[in-house]
C-alpha atoms as a PDB file:
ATOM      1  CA  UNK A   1      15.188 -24.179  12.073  1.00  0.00           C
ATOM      2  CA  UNK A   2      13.541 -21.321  14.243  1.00  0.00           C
ATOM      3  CA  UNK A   3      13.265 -18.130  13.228  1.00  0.00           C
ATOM      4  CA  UNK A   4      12.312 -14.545  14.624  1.00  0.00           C
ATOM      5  CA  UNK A   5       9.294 -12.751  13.634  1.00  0.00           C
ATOM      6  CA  UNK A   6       9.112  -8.866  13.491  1.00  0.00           C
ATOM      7  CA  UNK A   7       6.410  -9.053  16.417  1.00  0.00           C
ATOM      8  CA  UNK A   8       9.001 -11.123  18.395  1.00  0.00           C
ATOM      9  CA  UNK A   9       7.497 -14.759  17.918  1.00  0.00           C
ATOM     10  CA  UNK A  10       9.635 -17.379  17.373  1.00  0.00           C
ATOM     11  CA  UNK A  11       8.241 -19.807  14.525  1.00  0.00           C
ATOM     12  CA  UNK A  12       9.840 -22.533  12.272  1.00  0.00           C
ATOM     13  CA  UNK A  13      11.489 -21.186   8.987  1.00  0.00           C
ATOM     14  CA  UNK A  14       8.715 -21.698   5.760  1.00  0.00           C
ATOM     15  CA  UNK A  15      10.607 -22.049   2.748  1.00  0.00           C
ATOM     16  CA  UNK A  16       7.219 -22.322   0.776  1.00  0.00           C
ATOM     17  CA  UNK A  17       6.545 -19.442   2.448  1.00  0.00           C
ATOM     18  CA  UNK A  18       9.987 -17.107   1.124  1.00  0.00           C
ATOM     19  CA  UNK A  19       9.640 -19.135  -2.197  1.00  0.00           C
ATOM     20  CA  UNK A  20       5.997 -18.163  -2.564  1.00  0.00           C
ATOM     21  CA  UNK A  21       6.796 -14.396  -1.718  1.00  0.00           C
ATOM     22  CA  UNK A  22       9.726 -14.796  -4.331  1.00  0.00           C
ATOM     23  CA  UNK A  23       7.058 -16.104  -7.415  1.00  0.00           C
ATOM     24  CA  UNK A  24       5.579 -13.105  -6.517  1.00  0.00           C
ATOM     25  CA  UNK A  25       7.974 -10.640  -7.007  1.00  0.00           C
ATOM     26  CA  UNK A  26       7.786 -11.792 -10.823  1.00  0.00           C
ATOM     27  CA  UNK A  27      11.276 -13.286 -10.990  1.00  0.00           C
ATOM     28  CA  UNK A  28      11.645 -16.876 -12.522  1.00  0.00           C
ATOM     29  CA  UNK A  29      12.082 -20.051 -11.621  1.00  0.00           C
ATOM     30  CA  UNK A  30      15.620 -20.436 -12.104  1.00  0.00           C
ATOM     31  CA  UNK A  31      16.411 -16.854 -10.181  1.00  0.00           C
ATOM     32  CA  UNK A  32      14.211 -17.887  -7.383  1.00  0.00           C
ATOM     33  CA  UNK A  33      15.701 -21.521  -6.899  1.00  0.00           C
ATOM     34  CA  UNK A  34      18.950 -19.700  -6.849  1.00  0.00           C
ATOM     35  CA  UNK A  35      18.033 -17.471  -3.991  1.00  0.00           C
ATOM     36  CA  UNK A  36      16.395 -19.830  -2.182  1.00  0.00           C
ATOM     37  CA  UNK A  37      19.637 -22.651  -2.024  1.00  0.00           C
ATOM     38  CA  UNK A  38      21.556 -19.294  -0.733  1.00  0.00           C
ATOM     39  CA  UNK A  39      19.383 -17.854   1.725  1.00  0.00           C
ATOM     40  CA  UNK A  40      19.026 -21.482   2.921  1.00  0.00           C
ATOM     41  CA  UNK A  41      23.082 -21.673   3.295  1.00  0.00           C
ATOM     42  CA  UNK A  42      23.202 -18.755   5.510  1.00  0.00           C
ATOM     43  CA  UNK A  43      19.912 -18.844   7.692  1.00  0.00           C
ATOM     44  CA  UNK A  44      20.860 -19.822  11.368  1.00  0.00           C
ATOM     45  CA  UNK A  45      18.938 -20.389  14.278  1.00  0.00           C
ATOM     46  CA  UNK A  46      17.095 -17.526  15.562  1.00  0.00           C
ATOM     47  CA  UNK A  47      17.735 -15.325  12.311  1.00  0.00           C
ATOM     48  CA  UNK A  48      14.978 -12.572  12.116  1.00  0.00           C
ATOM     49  CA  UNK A  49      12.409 -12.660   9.457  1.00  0.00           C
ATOM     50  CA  UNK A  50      13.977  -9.279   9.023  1.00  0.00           C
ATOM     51  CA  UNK A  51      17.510  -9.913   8.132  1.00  0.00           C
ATOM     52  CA  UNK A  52      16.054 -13.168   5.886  1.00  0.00           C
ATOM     53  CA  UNK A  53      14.197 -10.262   4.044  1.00  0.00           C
ATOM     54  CA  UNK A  54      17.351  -8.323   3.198  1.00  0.00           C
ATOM     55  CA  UNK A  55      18.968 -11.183   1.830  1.00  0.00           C
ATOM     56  CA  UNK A  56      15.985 -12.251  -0.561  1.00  0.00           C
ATOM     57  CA  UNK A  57      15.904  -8.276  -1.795  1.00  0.00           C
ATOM     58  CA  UNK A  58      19.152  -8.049  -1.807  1.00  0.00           C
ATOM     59  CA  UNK A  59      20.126 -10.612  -4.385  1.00  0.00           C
ATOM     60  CA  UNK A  60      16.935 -10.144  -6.156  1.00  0.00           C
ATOM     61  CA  UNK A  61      18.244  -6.760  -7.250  1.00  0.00           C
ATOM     62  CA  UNK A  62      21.267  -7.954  -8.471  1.00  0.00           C
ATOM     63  CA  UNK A  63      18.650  -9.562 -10.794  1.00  0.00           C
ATOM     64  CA  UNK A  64      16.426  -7.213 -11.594  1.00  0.00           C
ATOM     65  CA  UNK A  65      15.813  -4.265 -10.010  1.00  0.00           C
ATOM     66  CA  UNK A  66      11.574  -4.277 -11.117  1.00  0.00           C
ATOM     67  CA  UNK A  67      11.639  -8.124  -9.226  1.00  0.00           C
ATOM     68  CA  UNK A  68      12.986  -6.104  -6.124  1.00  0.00           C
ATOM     69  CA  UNK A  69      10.660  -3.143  -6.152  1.00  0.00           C
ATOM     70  CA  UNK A  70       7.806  -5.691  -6.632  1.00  0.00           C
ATOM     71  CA  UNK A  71       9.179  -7.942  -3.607  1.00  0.00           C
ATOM     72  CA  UNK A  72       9.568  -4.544  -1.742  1.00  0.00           C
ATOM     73  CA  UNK A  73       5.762  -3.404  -1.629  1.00  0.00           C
ATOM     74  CA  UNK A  74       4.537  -3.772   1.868  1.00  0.00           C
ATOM     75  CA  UNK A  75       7.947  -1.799   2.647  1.00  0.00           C
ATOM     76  CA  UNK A  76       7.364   0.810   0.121  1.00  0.00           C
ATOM     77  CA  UNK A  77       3.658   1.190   2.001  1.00  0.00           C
ATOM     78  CA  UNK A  78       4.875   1.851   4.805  1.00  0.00           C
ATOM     79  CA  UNK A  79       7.263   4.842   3.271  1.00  0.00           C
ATOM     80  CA  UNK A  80       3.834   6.982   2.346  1.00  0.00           C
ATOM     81  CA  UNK A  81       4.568   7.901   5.860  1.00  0.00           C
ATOM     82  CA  UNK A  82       5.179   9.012   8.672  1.00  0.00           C
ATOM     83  CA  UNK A  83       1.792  10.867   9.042  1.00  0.00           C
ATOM     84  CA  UNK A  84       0.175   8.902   6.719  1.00  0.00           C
ATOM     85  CA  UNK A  85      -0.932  11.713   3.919  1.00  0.00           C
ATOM     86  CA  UNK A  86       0.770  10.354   1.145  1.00  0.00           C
ATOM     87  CA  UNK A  87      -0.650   7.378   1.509  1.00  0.00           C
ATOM     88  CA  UNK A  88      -4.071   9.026   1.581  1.00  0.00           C
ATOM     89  CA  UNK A  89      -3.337   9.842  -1.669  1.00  0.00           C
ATOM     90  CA  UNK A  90      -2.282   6.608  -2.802  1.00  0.00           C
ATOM     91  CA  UNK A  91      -5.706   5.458  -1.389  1.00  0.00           C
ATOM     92  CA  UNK A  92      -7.513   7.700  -3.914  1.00  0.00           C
ATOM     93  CA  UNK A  93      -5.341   6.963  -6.551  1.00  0.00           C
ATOM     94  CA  UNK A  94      -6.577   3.024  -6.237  1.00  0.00           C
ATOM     95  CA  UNK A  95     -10.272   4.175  -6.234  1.00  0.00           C
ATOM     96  CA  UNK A  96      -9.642   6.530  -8.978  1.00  0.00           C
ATOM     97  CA  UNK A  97      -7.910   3.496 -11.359  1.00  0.00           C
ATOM     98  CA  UNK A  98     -11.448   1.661 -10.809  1.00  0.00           C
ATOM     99  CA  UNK A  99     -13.213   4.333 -11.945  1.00  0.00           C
ATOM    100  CA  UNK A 100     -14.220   6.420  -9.056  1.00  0.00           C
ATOM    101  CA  UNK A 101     -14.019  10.206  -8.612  1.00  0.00           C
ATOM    102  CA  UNK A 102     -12.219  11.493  -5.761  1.00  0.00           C
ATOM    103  CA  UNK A 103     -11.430  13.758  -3.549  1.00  0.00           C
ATOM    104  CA  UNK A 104      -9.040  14.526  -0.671  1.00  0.00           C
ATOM    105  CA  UNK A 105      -9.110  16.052   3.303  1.00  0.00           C
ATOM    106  CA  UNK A 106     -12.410  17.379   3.576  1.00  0.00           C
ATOM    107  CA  UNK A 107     -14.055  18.671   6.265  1.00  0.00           C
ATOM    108  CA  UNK A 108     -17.383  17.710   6.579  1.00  0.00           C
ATOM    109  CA  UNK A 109     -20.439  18.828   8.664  1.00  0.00           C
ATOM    110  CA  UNK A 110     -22.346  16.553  10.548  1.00  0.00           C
ATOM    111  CA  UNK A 111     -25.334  16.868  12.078  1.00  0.00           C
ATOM    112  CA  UNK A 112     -23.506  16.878  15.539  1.00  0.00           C
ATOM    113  CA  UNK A 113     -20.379  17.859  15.253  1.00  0.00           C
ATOM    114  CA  UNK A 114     -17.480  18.434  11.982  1.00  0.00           C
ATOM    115  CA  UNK A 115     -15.545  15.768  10.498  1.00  0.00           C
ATOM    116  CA  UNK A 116     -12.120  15.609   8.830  1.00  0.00           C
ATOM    117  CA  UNK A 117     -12.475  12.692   5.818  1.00  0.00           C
ATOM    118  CA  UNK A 118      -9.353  11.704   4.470  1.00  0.00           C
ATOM    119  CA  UNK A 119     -10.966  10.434   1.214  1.00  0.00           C
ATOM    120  CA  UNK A 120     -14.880  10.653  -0.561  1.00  0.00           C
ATOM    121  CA  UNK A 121     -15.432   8.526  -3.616  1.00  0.00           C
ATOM    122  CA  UNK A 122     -18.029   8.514  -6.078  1.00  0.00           C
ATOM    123  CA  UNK A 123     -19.012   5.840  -8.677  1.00  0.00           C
ATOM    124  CA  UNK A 124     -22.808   5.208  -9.733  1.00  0.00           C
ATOM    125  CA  UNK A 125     -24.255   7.728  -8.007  1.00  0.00           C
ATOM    126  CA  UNK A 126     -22.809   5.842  -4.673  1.00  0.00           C
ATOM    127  CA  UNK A 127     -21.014   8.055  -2.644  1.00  0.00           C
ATOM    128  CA  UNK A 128     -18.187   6.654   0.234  1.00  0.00           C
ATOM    129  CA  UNK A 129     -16.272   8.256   2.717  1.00  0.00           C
ATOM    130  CA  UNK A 130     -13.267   6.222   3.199  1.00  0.00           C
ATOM    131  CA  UNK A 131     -11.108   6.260   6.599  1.00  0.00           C
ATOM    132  CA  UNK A 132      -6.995   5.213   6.172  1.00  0.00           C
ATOM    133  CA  UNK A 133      -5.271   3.935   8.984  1.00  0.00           C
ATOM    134  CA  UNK A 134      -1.643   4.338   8.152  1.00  0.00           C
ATOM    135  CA  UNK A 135       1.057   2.277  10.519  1.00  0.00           C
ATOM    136  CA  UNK A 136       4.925   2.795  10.335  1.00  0.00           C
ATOM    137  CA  UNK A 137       5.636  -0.174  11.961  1.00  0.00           C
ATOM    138  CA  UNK A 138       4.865  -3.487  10.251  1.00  0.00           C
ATOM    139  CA  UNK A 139       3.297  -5.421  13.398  1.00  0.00           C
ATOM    140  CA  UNK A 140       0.763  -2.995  14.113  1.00  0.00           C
ATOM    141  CA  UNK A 141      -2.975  -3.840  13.763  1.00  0.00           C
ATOM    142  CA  UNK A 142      -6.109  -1.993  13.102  1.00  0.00           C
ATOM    143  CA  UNK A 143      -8.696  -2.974  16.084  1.00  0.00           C
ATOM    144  CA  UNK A 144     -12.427  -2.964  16.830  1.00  0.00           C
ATOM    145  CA  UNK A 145     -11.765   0.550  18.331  1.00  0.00           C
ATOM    146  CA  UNK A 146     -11.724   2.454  14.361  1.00  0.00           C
ATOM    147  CA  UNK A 147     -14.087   0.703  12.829  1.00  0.00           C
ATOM    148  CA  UNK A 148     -16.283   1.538  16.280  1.00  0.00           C
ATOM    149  CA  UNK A 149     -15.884   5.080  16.163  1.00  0.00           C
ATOM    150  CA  UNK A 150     -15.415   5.636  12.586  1.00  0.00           C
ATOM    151  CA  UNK A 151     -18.711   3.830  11.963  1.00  0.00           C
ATOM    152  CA  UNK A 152     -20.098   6.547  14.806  1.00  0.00           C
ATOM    153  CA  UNK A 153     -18.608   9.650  12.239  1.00  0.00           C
ATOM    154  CA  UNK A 154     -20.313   8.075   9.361  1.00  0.00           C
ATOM    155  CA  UNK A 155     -23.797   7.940  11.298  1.00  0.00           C
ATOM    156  CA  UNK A 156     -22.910  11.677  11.914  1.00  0.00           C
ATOM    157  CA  UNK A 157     -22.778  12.754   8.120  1.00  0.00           C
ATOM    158  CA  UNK A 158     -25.054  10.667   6.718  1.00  0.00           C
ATOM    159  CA  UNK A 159     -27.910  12.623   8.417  1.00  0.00           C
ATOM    160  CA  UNK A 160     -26.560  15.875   6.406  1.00  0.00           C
ATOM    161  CA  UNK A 161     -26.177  16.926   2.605  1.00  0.00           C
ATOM    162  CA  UNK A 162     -22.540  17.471   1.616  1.00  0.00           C
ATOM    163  CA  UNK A 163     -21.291  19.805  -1.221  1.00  0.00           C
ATOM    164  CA  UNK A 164     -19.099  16.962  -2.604  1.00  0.00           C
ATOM    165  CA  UNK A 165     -19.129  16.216  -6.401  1.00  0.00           C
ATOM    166  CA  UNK A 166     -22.029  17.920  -8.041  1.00  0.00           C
ATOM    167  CA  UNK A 167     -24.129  20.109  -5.442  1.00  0.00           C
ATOM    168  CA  UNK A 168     -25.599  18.805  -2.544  1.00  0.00           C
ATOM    169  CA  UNK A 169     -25.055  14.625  -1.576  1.00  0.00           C
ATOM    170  CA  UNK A 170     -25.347  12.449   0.513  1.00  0.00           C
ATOM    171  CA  UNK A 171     -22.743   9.708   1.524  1.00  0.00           C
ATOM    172  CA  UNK A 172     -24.149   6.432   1.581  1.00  0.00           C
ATOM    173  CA  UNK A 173     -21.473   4.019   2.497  1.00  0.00           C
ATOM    174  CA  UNK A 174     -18.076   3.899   4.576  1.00  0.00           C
ATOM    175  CA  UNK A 175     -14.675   2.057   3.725  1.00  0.00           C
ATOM    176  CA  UNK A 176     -11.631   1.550   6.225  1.00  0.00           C
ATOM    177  CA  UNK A 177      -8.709   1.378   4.343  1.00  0.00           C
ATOM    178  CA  UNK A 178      -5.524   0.198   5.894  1.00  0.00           C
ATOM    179  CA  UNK A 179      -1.626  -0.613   4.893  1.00  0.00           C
ATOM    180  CA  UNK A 180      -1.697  -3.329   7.326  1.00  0.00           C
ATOM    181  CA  UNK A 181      -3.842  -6.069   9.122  1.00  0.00           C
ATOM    182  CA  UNK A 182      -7.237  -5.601  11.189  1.00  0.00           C
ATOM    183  CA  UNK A 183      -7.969  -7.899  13.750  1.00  0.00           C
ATOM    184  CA  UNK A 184     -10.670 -10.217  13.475  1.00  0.00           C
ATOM    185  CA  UNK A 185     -12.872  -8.602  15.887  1.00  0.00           C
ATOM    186  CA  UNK A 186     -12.468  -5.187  13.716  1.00  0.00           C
ATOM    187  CA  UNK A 187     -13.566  -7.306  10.707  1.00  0.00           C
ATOM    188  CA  UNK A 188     -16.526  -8.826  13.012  1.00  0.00           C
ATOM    189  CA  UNK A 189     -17.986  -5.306  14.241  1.00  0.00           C
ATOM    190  CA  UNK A 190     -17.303  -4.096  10.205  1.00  0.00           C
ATOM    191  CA  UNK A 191     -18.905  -6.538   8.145  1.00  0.00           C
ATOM    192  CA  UNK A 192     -21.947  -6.844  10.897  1.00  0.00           C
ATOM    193  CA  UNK A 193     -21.892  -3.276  10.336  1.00  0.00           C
ATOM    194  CA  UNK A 194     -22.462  -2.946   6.653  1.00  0.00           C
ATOM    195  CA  UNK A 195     -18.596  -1.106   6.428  1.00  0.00           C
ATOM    196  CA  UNK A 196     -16.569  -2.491   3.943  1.00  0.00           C
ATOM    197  CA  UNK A 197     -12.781  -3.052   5.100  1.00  0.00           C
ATOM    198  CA  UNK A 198      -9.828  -3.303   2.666  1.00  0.00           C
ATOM    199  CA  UNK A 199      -6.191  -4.375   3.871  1.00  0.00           C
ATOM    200  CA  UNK A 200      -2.559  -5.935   3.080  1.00  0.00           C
ATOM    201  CA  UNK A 201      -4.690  -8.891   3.444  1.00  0.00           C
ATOM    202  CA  UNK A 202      -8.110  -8.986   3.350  1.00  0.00           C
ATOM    203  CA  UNK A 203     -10.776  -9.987   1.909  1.00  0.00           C
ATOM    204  CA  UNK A 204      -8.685 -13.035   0.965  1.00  0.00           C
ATOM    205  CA  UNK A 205      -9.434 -12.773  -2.589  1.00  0.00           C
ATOM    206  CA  UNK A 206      -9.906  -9.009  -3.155  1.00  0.00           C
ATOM    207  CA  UNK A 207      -6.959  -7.272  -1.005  1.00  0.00           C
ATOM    208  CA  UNK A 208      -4.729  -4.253  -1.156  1.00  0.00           C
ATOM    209  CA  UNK A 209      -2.236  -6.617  -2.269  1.00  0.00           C
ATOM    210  CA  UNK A 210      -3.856  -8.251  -5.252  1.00  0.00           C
ATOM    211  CA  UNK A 211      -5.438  -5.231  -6.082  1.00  0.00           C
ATOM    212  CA  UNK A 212      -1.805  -3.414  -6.532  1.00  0.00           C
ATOM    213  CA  UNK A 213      -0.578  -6.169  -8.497  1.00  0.00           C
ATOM    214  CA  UNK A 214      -3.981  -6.647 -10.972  1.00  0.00           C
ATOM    215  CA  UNK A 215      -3.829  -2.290 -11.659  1.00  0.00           C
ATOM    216  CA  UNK A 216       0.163  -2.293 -11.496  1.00  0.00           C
ATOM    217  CA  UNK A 217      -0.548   0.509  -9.386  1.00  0.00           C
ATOM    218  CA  UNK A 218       3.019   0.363  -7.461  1.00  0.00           C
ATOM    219  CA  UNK A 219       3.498   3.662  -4.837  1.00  0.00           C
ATOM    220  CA  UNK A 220       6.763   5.787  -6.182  1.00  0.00           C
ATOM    221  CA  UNK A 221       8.570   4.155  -3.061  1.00  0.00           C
ATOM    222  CA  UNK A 222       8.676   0.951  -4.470  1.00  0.00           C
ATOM    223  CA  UNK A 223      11.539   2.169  -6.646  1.00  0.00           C
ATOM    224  CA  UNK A 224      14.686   0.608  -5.939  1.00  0.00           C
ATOM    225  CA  UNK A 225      17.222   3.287  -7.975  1.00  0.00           C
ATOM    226  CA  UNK A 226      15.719   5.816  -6.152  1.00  0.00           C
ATOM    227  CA  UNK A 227      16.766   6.761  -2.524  1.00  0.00           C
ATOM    228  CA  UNK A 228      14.440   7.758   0.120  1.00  0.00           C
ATOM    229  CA  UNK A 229      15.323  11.435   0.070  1.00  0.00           C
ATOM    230  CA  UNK A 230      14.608  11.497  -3.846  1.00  0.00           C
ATOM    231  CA  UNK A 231      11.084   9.527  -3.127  1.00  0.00           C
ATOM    232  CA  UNK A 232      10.027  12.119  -0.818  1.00  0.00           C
ATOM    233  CA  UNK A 233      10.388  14.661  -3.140  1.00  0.00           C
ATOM    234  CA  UNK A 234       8.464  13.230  -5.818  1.00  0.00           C
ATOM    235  CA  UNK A 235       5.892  12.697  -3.091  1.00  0.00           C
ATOM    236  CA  UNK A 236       6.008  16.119  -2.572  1.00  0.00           C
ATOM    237  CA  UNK A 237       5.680  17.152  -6.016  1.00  0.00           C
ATOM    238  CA  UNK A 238       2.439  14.790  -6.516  1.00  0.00           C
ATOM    239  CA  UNK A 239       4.188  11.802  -7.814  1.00  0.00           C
ATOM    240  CA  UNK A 240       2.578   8.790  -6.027  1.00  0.00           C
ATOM    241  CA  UNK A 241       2.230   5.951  -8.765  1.00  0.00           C
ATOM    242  CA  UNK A 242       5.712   4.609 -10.598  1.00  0.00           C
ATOM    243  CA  UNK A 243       3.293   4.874 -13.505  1.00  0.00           C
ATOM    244  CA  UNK A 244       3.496   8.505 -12.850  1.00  0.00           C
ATOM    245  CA  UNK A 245       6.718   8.447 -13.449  1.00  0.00           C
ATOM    246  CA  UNK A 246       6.926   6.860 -17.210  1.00  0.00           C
ATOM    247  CA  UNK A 247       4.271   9.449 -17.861  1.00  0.00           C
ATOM    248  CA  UNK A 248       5.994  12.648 -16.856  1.00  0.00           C
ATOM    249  CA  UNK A 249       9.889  11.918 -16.708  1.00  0.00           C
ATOM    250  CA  UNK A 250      10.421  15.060 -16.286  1.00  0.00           C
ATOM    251  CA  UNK A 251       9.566  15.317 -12.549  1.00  0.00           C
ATOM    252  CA  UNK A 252      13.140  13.144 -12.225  1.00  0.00           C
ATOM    253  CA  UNK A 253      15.082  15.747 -13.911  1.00  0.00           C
ATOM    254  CA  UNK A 254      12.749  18.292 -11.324  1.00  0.00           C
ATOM    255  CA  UNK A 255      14.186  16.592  -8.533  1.00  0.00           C
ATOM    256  CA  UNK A 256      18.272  16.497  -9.422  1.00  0.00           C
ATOM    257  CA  UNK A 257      19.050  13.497 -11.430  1.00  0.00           C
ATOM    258  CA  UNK A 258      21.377  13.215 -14.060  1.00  0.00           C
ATOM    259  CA  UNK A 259      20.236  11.896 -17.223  1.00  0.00           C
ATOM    260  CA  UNK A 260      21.960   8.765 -16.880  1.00  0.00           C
ATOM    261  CA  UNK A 261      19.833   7.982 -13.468  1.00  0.00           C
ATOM    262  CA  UNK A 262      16.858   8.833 -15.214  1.00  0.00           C
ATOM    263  CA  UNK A 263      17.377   6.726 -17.480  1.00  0.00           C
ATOM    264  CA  UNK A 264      17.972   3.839 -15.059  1.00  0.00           C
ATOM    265  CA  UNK A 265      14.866   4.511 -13.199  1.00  0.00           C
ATOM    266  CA  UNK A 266      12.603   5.017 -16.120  1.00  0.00           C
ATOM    267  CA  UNK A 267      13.813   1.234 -17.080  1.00  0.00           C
ATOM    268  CA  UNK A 268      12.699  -0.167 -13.851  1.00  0.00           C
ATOM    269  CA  UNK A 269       9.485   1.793 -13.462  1.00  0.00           C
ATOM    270  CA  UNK A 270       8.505   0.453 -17.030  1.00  0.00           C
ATOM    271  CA  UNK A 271       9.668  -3.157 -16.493  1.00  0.00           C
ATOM    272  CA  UNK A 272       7.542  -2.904 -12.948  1.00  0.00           C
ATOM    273  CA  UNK A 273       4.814  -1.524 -14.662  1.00  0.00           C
ATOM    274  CA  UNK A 274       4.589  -5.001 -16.774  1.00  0.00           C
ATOM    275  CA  UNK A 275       2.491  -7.645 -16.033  1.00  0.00           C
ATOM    276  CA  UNK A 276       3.991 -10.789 -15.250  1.00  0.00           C
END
């Protein structure tokens, strides 16, 4: 059976593949056997990827809504658009759960020419700017062109002291953080480089992914009893991490929802907040 990729290649359907992606989402055995003998009843030659994704998240959330959310996270990414500032955020929110300090949109002199940093991190005396390359779209890649010229910024500061954290400092490393793939000749240029790269899948052992899942540190637009109009306004109001949420519920009431829908979504955020 052939499917339909989102970049437009046509490939054989993996079911080790959608079952893998279904362990994942934290649902068991029995509810991921179940979706699997369905999805496979109704795939058809040439379905997209896409539509094969609705159908897993769709009856995972007549399951459980936290298995959904989970299952949803490279989607709910790619909501901390469209510019890419919430997800900025999110970026120093993951540093900050692994003990950095942080801060956000700086402008920096260099000793050519000003910089805008989207984030600066500091742990043991180590400071690190760190570039994000946000992308809407799920196909699209991060190339050797960033970490070229954002290796060429760093070079820039590094020469100068920076009022950053506690008086004058100087940054000492650079990260390029993105929501989804680099290509291998970005990873080439970057690790012959001395940057250090972090994506939905790289390093293999270490990624954005893995990382999410080890901290539980889901973005707010993982949420599936939320819509996207209520998301953005938590956004808005700071709220980036579902754990944000449990801690302060009254940011739902903040943003219009009854009591009965804040219940609902307080049960989700803390069953997605879990381990599993």
């Amino acid at each position: 059976m052939k499917i339909v990729k989102h970049s437009g290649d046509v490939v054989d359907f993996n079911p080790k593949k959608l079952r893998n992606s279904l362990v994942r989402s934290g649902a068991s055995e029995v509810v991921v056997q179940d979706i699997l003998t369905r999805i496979e009843k109704e795939i058809y030659d040439g379905m997209p990827t896409k539509q094969i994704y609705k159908l897993a998240f769709g009856y995972l959330k007549k399951a459980d809504n936290s298995h959904a959310a989970r299952y949803n996270l490279r989607q709910a990414l790619q909501l901390l658009g469209p510019a890419g500032f919430f997800f900025e955020k999110y970026v120093a929110r993951l540093f900050e759960a692994e003990k950095f300090d942080s801060r956000v949109n700086l402008i920096l002199q260099g000793k050519c020419v000003a910089h805008e940093v989207d984030v600066m991190v500091r742990k043991n005396n180590v400071i690190s700017m760190i570039e994000c390359k946000f992308h809407a779209g799920r196909d699209a890649t991060t190339d050797v062109k960033v970490p070229l010229y954002i290796f060429s910024r760093f070079n820039d500061l590094k020469e100068n002291q920076h009022l950053l954290f506690s008086g004058k400092e100087r940054i000492s490393s650079c990260w390029i953080v993105t929501n989804n793939r680099f290509t291998s000749d970005a990873i080439t240029f970057a690790t012959c480089s001395g940057m250090r790269l972090l994506s939905w899948d790289y390093p293999k052992d270490n990624n954005l992914r893995i990382r999410i899942d080890a901290k539980l540190l889901y973005p707010i637009t993982c949420l599936t009893t939320l819509s996207i109009a209520e998301k953005d306004k938590l956004l808005i109001l700071d709220v980036i991490l579902v754990k944000e949420v449990i801690n302060n519920s009254h940011c739902l009431e903040k943003i219009g929802l009854s009591p009965n829908r804040v219940k609902n979504v307080l049960k989700e955020a803390t069953m997605l907040c879990h381990s599993y």
